[in-house]
C-alpha atoms as a PDB file:
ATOM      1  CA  UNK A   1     -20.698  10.749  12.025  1.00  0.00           C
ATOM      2  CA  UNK A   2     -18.900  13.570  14.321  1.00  0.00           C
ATOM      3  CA  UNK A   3     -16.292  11.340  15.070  1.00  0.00           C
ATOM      4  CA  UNK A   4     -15.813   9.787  11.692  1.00  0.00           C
ATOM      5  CA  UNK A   5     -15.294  13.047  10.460  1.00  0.00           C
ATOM      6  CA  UNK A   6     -12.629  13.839  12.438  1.00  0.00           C
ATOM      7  CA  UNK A   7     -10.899  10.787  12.312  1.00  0.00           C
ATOM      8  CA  UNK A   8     -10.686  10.876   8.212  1.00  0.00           C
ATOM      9  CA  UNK A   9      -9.169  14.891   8.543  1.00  0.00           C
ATOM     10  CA  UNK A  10      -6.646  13.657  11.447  1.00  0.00           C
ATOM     11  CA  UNK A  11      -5.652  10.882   8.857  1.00  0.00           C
ATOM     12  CA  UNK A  12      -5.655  13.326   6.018  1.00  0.00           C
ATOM     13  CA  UNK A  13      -3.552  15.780   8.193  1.00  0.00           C
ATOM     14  CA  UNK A  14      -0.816  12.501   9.168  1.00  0.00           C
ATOM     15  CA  UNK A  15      -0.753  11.847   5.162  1.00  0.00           C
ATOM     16  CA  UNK A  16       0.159  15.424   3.925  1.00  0.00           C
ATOM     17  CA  UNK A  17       2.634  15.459   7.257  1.00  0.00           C
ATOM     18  CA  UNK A  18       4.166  12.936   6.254  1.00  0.00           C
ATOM     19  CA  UNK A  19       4.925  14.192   2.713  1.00  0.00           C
ATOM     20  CA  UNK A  20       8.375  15.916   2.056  1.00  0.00           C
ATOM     21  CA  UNK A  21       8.523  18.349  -0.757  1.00  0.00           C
ATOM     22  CA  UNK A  22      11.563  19.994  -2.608  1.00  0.00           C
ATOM     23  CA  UNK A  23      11.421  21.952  -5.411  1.00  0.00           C
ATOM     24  CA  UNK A  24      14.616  22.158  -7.606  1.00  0.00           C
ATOM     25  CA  UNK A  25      15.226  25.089  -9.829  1.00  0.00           C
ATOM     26  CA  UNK A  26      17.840  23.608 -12.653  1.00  0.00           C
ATOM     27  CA  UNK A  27      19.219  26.925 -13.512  1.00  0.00           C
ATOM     28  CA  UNK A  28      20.345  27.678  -9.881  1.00  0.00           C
ATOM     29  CA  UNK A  29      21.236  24.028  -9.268  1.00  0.00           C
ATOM     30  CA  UNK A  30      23.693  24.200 -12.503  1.00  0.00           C
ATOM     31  CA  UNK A  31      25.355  27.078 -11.437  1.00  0.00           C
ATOM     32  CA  UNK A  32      26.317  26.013  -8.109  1.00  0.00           C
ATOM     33  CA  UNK A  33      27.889  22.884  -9.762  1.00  0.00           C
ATOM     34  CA  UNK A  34      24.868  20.798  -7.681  1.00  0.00           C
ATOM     35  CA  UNK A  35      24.511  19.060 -10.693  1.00  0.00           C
ATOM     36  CA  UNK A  36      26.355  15.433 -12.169  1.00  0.00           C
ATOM     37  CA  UNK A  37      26.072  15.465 -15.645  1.00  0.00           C
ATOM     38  CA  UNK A  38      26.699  12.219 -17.418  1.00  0.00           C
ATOM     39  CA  UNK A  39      27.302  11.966 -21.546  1.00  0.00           C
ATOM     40  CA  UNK A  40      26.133  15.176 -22.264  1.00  0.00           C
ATOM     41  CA  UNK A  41      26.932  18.858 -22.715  1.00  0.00           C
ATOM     42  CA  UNK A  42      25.038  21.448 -20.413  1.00  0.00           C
ATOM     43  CA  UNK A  43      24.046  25.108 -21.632  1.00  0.00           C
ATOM     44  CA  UNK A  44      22.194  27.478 -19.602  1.00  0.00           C
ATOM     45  CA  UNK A  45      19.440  29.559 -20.957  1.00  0.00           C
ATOM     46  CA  UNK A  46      18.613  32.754 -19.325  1.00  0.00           C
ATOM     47  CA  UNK A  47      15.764  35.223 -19.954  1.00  0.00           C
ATOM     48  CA  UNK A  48      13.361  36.984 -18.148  1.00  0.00           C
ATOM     49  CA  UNK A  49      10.391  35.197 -19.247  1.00  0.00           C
ATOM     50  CA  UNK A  50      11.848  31.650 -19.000  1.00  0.00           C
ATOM     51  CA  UNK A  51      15.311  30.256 -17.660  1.00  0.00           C
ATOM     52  CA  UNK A  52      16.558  26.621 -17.877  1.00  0.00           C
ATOM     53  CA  UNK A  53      18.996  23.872 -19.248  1.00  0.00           C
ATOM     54  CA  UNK A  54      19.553  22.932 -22.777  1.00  0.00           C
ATOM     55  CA  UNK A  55      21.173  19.727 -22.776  1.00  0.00           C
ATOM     56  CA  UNK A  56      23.114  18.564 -25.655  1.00  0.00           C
ATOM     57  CA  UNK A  57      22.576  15.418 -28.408  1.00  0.00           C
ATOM     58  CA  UNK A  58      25.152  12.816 -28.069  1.00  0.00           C
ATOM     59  CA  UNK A  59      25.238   8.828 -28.660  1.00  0.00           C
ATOM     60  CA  UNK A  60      23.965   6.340 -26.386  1.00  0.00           C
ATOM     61  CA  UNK A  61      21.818   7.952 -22.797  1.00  0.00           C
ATOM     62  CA  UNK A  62      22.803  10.709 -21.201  1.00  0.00           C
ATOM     63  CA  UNK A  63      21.547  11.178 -17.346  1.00  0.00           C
ATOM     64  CA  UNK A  64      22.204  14.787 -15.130  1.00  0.00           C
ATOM     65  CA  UNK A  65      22.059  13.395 -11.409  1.00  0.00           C
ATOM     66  CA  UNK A  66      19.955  15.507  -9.660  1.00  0.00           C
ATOM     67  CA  UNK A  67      21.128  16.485  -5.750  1.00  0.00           C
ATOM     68  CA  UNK A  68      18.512  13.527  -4.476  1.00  0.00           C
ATOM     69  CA  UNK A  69      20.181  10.552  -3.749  1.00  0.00           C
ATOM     70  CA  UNK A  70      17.744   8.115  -1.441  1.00  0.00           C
ATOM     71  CA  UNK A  71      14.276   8.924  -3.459  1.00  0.00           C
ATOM     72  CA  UNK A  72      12.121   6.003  -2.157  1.00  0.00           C
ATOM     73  CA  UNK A  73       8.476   6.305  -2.897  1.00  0.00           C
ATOM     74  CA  UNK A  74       6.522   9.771  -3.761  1.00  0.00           C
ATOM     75  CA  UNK A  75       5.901  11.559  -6.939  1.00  0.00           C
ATOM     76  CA  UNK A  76       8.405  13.397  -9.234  1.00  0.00           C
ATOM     77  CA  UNK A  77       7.500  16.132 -11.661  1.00  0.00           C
ATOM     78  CA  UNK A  78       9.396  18.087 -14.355  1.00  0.00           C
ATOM     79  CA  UNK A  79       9.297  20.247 -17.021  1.00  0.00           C
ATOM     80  CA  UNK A  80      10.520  19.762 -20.287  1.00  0.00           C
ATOM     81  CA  UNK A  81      10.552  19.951 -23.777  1.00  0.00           C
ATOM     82  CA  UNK A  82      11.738  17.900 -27.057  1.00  0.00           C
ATOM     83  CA  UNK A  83      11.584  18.010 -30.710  1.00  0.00           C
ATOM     84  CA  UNK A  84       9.012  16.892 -33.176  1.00  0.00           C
ATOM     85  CA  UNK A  85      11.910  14.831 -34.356  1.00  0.00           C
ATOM     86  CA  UNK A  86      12.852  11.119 -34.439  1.00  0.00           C
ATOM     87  CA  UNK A  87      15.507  11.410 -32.066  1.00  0.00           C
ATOM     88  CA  UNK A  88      14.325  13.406 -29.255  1.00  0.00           C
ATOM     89  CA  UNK A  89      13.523  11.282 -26.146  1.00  0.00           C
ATOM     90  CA  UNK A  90      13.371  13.029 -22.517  1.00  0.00           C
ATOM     91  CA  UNK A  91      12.280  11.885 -19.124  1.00  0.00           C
ATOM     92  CA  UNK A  92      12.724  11.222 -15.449  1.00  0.00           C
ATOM     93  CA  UNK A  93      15.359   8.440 -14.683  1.00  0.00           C
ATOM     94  CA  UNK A  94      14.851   7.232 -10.529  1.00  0.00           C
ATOM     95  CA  UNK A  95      15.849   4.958  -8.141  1.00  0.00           C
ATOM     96  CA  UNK A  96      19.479   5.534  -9.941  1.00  0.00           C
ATOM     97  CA  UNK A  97      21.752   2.781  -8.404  1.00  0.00           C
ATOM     98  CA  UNK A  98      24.848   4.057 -10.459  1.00  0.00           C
ATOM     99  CA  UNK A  99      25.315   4.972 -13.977  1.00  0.00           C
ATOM    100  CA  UNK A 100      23.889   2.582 -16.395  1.00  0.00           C
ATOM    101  CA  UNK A 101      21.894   0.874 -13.358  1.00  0.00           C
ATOM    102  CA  UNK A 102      17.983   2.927 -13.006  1.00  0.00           C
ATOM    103  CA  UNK A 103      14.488   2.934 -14.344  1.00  0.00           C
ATOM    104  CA  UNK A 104      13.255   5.548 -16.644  1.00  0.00           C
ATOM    105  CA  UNK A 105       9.779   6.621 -17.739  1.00  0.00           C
ATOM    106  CA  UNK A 106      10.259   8.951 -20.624  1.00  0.00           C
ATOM    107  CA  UNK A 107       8.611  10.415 -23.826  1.00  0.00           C
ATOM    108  CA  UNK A 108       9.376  10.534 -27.369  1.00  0.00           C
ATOM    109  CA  UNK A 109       7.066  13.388 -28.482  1.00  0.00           C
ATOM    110  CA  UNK A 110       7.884  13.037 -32.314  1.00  0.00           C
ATOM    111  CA  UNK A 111       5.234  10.065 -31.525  1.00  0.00           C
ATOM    112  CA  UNK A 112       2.853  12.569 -29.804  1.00  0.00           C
ATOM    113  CA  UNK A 113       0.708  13.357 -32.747  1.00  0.00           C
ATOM    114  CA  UNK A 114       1.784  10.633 -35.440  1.00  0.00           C
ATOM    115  CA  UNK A 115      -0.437  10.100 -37.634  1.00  0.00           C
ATOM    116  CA  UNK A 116       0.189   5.807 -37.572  1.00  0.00           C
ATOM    117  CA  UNK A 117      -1.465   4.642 -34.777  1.00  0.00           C
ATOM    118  CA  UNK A 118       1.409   2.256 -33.858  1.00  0.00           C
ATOM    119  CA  UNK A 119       3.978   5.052 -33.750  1.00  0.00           C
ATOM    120  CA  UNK A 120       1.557   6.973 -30.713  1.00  0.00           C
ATOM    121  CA  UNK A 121       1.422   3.616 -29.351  1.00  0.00           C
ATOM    122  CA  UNK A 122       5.068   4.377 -28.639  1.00  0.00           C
ATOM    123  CA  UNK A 123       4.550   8.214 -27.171  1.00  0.00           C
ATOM    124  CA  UNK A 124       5.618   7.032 -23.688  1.00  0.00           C
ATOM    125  CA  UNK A 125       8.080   4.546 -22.366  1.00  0.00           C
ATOM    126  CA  UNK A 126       9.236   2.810 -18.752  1.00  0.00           C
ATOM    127  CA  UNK A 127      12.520   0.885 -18.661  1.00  0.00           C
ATOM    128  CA  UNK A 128      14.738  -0.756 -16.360  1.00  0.00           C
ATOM    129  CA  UNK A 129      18.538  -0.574 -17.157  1.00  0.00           C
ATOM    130  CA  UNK A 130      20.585  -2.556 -17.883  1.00  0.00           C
ATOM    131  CA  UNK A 131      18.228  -5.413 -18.220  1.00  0.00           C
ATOM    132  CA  UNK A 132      15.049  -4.374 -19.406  1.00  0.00           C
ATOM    133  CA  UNK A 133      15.551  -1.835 -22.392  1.00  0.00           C
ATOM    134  CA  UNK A 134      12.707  -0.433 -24.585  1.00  0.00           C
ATOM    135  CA  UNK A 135      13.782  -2.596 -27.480  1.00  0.00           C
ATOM    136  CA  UNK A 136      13.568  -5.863 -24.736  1.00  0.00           C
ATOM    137  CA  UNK A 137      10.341  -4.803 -23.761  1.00  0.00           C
ATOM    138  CA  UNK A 138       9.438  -4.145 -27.752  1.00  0.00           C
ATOM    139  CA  UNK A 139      10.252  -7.307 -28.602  1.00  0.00           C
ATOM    140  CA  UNK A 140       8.896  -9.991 -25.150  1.00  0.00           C
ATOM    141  CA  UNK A 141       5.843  -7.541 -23.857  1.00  0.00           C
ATOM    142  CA  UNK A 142       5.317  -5.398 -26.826  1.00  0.00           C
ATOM    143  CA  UNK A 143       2.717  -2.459 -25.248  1.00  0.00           C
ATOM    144  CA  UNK A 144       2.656  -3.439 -22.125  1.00  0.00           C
ATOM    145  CA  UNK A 145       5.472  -0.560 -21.118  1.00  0.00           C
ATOM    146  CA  UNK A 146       4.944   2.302 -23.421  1.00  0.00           C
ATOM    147  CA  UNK A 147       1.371   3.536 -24.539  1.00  0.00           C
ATOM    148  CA  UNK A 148      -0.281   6.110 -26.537  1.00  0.00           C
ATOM    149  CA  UNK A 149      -0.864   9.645 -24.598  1.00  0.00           C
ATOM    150  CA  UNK A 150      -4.364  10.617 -24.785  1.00  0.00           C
ATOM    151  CA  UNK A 151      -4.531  14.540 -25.286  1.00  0.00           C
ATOM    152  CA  UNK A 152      -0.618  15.270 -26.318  1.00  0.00           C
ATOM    153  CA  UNK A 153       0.987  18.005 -26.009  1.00  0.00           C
ATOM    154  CA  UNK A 154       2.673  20.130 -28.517  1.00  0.00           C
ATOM    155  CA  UNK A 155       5.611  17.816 -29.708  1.00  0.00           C
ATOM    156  CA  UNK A 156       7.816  20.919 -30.055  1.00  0.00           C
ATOM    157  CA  UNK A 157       6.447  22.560 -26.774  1.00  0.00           C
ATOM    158  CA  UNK A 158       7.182  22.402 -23.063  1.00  0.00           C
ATOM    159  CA  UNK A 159       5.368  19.587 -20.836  1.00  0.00           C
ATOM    160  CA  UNK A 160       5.215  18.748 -17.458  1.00  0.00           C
ATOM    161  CA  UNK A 161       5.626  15.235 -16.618  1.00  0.00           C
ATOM    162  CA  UNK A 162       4.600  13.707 -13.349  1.00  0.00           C
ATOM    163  CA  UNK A 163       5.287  10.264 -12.366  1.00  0.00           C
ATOM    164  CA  UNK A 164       4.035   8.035  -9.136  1.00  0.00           C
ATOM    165  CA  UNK A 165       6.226   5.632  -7.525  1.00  0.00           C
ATOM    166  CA  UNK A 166       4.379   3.833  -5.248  1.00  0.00           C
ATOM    167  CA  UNK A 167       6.749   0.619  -4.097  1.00  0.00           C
ATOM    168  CA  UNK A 168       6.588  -1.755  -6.806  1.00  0.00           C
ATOM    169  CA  UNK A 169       4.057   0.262  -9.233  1.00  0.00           C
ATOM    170  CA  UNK A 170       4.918   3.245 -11.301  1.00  0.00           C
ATOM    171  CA  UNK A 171       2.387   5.687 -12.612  1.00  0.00           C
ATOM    172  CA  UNK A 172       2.606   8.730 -15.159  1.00  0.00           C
ATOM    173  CA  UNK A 173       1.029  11.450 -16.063  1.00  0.00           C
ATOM    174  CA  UNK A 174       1.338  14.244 -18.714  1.00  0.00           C
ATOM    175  CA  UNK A 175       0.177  17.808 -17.871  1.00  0.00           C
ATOM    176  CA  UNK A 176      -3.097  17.914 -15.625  1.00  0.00           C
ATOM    177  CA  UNK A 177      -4.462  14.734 -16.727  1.00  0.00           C
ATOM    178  CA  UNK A 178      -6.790  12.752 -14.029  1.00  0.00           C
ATOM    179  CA  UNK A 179      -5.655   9.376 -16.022  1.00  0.00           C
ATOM    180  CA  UNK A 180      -2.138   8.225 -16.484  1.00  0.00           C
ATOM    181  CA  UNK A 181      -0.718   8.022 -19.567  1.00  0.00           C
ATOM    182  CA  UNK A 182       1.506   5.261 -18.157  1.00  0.00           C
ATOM    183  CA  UNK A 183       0.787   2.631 -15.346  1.00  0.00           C
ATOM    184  CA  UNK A 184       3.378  -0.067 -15.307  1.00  0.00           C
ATOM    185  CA  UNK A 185       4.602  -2.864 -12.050  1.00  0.00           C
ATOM    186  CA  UNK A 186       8.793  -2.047 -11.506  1.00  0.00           C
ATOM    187  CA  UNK A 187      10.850  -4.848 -13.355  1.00  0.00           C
ATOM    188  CA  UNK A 188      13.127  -4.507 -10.087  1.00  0.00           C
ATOM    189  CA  UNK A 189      13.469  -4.707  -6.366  1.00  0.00           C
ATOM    190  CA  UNK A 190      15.687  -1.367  -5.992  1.00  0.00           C
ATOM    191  CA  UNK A 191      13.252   0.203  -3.989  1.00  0.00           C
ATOM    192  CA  UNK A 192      15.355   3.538  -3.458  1.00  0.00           C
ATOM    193  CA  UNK A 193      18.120   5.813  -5.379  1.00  0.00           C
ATOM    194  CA  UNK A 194      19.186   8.861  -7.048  1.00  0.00           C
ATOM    195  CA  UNK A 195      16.885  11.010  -9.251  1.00  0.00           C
ATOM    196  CA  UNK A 196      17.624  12.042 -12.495  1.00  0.00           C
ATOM    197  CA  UNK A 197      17.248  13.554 -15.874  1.00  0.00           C
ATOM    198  CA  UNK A 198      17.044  11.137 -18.785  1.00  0.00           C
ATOM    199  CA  UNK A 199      17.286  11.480 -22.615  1.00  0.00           C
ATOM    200  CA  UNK A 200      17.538   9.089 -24.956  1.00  0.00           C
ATOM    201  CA  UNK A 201      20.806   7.987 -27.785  1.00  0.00           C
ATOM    202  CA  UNK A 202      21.290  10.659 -29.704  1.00  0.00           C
ATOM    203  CA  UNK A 203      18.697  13.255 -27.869  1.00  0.00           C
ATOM    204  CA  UNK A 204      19.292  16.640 -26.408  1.00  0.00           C
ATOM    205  CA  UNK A 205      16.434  18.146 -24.206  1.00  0.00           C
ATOM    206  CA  UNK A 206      15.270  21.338 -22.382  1.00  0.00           C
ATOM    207  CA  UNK A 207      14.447  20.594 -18.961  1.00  0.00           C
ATOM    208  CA  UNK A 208      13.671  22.951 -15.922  1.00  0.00           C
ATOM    209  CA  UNK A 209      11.683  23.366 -12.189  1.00  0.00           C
ATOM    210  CA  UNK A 210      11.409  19.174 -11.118  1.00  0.00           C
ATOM    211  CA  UNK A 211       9.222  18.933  -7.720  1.00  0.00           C
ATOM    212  CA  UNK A 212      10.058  16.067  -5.600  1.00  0.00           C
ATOM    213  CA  UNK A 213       7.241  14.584  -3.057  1.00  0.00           C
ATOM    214  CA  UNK A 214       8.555  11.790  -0.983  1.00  0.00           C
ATOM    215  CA  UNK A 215       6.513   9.502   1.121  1.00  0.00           C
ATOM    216  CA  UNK A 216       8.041   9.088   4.610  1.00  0.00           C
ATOM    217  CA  UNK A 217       8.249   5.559   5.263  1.00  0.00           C
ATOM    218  CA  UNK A 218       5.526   4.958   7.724  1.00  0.00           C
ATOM    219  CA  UNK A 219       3.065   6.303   4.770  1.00  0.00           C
ATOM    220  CA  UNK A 220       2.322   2.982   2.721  1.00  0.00           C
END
């Protein structure tokens, strides 16, 4: 038993060695011009109590390239916040191959609370652009990539998102929930790639402090 012991904490130990965490403070990031924004307008907000970026509404998706550029596996989180309006969708966009080419999981909180149960069947979303967008998905595998959240937050509040990207599975979660909201297979084989924010045509977003965990390639 001794030895079993000690062989599941020097595995622990390897695991968390093996995990390589950044943590990425918007505000700073945006005023070192770290950051490539892409069809939108960046503002920063500065206070004592709370500092971040408002990005702007504008047609079609806009994506702000985060500093990361060979994400693999690991876990992403962010904080950010929308509107309780049919417009606002905001997420994580990752294993960013250019422009238009990534996969996305991200919310549209004006579905949060809805009080049709087919709308908060659409709370939370994964795509795969250019191929697989959320009206593709809609219409072939309608509810297999977005789901209801269980416990929403505040549509009009901040959130933090985490999502899992575990090689050809990706997993999210909202706040400090033990379940994921979302829990989809990758419609791709780009297995690495930039990191990104994501909204939605015609969305804005507030968005601040995203914590990147990537697995070192040995951890499977």
């Amino acid at each position: 038993m001794k030895k079993l012991n000690i062989i599941c904490m020097m595995l622990i130990s390897l695991l968390t060695y093996s995990q390589k965490e950044q943590k990425l403070n918007l505000f700073k990031l945006i005023k070192t011009n770290q950051l490539r924004i892409i069809n939108r307008e960046a503002k920063v907000i500065d206070s004592l109590s709370n500092s971040y970026i408002k990005l702007s509404e504008n047609k079609s998706e806009g994506i702000v390239w985060l500093p990361i550029k060979d994400f693999k596996n690991g876990t992403i989180k962010i904080e950010m916040r929308g509107k309780n309006v049919q417009k606002s969708f905001i997420g994580i966009a990752f294993h960013g191959q250019d422009d238009n080419t990534y996969d996305a999981v991200y919310c549209r909180p004006f579905n949060f609370i809805a009080k049709d149960s087919i709308r908060r069947v659409h709370a939370i979303q994964y795509i795969s652009h250019p191929i697989d967008t959320w009206k593709k998905l809609r219409e072939e595998k309608n509810s297999l990539y977005e789901k209801e959240i269980v416990n929403p937050p505040n549509p009009d509040g901040w959130f933090a998102m985490t999502i899992v990207v575990d090689n050809k599975s990706v997993k999210a979660y909202i706040n400090d929930a033990k379940k994921p909201a979302l829990e989809v297979d990758k419609l791709n084989n780009y297995r690495n790639g930039k990191i990104g924010l994501f909204m939605g045509d015609d969305s804005g977003g507030d968005f601040k402090n995203v914590i990147v965990k990537q697995y070192k390639d040995e951890v499977k």
